[in-house]
C-alpha atoms as a PDB file:
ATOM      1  CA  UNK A   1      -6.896 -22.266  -0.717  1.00  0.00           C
ATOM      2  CA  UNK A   2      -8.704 -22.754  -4.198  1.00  0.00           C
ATOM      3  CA  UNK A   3      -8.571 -19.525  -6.695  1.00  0.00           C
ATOM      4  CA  UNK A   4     -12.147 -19.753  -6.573  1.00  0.00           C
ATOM      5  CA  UNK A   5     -11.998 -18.731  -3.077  1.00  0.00           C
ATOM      6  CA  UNK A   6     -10.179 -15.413  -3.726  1.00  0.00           C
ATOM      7  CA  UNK A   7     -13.131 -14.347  -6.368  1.00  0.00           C
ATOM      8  CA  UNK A   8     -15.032 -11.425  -5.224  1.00  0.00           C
ATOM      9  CA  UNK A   9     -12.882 -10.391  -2.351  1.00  0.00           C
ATOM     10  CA  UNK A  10     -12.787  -6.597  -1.818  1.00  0.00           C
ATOM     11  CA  UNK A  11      -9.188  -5.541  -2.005  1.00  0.00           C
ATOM     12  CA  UNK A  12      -8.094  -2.763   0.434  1.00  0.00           C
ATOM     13  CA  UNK A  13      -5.029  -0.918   0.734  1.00  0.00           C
ATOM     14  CA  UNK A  14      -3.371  -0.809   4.067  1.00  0.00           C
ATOM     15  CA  UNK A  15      -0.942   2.224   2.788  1.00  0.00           C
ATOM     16  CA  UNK A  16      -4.402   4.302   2.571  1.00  0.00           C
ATOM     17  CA  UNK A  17      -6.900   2.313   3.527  1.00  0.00           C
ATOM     18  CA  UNK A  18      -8.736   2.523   0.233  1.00  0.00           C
ATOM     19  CA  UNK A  19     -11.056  -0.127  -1.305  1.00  0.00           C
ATOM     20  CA  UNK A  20      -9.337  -0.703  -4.758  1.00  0.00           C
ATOM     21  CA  UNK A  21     -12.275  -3.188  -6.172  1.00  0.00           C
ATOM     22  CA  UNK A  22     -12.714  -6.810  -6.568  1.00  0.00           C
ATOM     23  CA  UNK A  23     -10.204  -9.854  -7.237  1.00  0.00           C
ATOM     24  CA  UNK A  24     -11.591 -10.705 -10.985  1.00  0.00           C
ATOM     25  CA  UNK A  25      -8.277 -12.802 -11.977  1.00  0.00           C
ATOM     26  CA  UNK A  26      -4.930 -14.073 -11.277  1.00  0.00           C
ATOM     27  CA  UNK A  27      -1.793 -14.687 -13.325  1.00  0.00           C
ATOM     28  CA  UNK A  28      -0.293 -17.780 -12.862  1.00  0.00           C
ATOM     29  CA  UNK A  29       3.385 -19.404 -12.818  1.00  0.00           C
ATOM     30  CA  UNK A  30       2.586 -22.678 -14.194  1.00  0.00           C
ATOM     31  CA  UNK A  31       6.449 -23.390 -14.383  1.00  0.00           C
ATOM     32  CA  UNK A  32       6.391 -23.594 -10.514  1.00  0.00           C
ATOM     33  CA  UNK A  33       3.527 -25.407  -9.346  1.00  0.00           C
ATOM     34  CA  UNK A  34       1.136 -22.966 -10.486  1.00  0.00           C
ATOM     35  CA  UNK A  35       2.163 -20.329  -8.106  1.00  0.00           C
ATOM     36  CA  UNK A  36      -0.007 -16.905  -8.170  1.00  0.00           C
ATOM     37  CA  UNK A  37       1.922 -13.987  -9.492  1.00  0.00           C
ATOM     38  CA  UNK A  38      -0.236 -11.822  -9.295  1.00  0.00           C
ATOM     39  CA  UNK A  39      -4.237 -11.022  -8.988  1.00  0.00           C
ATOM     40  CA  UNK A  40      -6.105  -9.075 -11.315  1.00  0.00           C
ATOM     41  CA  UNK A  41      -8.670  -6.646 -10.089  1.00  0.00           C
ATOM     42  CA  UNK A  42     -11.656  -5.384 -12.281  1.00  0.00           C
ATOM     43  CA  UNK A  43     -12.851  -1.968 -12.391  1.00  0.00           C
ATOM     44  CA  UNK A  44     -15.468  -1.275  -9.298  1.00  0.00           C
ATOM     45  CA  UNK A  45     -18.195  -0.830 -12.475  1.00  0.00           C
ATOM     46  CA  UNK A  46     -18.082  -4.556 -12.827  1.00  0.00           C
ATOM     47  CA  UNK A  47     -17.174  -8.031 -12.365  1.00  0.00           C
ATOM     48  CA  UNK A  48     -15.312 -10.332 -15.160  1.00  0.00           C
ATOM     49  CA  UNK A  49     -12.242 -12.542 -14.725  1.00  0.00           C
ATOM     50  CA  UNK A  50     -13.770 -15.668 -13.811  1.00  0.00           C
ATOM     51  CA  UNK A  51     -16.943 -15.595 -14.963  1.00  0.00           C
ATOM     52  CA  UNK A  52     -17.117 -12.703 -17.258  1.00  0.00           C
ATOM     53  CA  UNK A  53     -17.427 -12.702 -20.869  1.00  0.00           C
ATOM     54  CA  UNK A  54     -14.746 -12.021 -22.977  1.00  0.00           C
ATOM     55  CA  UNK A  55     -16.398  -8.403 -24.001  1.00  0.00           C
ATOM     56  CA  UNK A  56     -16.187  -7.410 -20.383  1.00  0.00           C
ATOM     57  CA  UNK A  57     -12.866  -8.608 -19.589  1.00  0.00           C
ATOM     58  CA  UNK A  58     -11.875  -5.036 -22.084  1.00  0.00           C
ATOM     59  CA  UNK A  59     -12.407  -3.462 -19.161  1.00  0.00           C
ATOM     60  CA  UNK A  60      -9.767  -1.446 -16.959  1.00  0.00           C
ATOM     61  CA  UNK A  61      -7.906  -3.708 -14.763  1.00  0.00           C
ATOM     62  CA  UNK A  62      -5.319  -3.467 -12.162  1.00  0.00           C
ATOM     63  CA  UNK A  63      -2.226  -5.664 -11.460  1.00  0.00           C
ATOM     64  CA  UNK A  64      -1.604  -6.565  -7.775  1.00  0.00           C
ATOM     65  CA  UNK A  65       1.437  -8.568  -7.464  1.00  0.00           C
ATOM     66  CA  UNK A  66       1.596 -11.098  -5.058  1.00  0.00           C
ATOM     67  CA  UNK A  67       4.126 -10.267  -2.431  1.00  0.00           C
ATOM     68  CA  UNK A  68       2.021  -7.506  -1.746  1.00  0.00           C
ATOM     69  CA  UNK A  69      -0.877  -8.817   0.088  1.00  0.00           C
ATOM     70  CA  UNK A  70      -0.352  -9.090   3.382  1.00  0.00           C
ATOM     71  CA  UNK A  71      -3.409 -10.618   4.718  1.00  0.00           C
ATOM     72  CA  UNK A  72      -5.968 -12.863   3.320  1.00  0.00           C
ATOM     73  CA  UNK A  73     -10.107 -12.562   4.923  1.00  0.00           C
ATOM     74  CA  UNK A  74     -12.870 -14.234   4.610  1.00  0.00           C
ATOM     75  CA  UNK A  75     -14.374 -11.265   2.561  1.00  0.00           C
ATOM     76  CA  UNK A  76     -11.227  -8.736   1.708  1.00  0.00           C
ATOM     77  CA  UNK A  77      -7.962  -8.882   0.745  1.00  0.00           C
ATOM     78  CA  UNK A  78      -5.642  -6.308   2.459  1.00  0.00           C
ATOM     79  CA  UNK A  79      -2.638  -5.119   0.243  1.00  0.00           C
ATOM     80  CA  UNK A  80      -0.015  -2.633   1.025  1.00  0.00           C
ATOM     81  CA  UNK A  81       0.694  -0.704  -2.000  1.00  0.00           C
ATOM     82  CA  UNK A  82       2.442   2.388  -2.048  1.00  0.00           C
ATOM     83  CA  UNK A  83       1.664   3.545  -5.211  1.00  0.00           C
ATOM     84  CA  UNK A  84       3.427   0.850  -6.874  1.00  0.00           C
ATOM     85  CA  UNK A  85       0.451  -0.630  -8.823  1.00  0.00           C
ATOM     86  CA  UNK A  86       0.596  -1.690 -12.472  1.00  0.00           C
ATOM     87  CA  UNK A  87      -2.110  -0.223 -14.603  1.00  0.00           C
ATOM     88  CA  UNK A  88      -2.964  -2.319 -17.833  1.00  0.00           C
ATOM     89  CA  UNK A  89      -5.449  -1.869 -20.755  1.00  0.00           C
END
């Protein structure tokens, strides 16, 4: 799988079922064969990350670590959170 592929995938969270927003980002372990950490999810207003400029990357963002998706779509992403979500910005 190419990071491009994850871009625009609706995330959902299997704890509640809700639709958090849209992969924007990732962080990346380069130390380790450029592992994903994490993904980065943009506010539902808008899409950045990828493609976005840098003025709309100042946006609210969410940090979805890795180990926590459990499933990977051809259009979603399903998580299961618990309410253990970083918040950033």
């Amino acid at each position: 799988m190419l990071l491009s592929d994850l871009a625009s995938k609706e995330i959902i969270n299997l704890y509640d079922g809700a639709k958090l927003g849209l992969v924007g980002d990732a962080d990346l372990d380069i130390s380790i064969k450029g592992s994903i950490e994490a993904i980065i999810l943009t506010s539902r207003g808008g899409f950045s990350g990828f493609w976005g400029s840098k003025g709309d990357r100042e946006q609210e963002t969410m940090v979805i670590p890795w180990q926590t998706i459990k499933k990977i779509g051809s259009e979603v992403i399903i998580i299961d959170l618990q309410n253990k979500f970083e918040k950033s910005r």
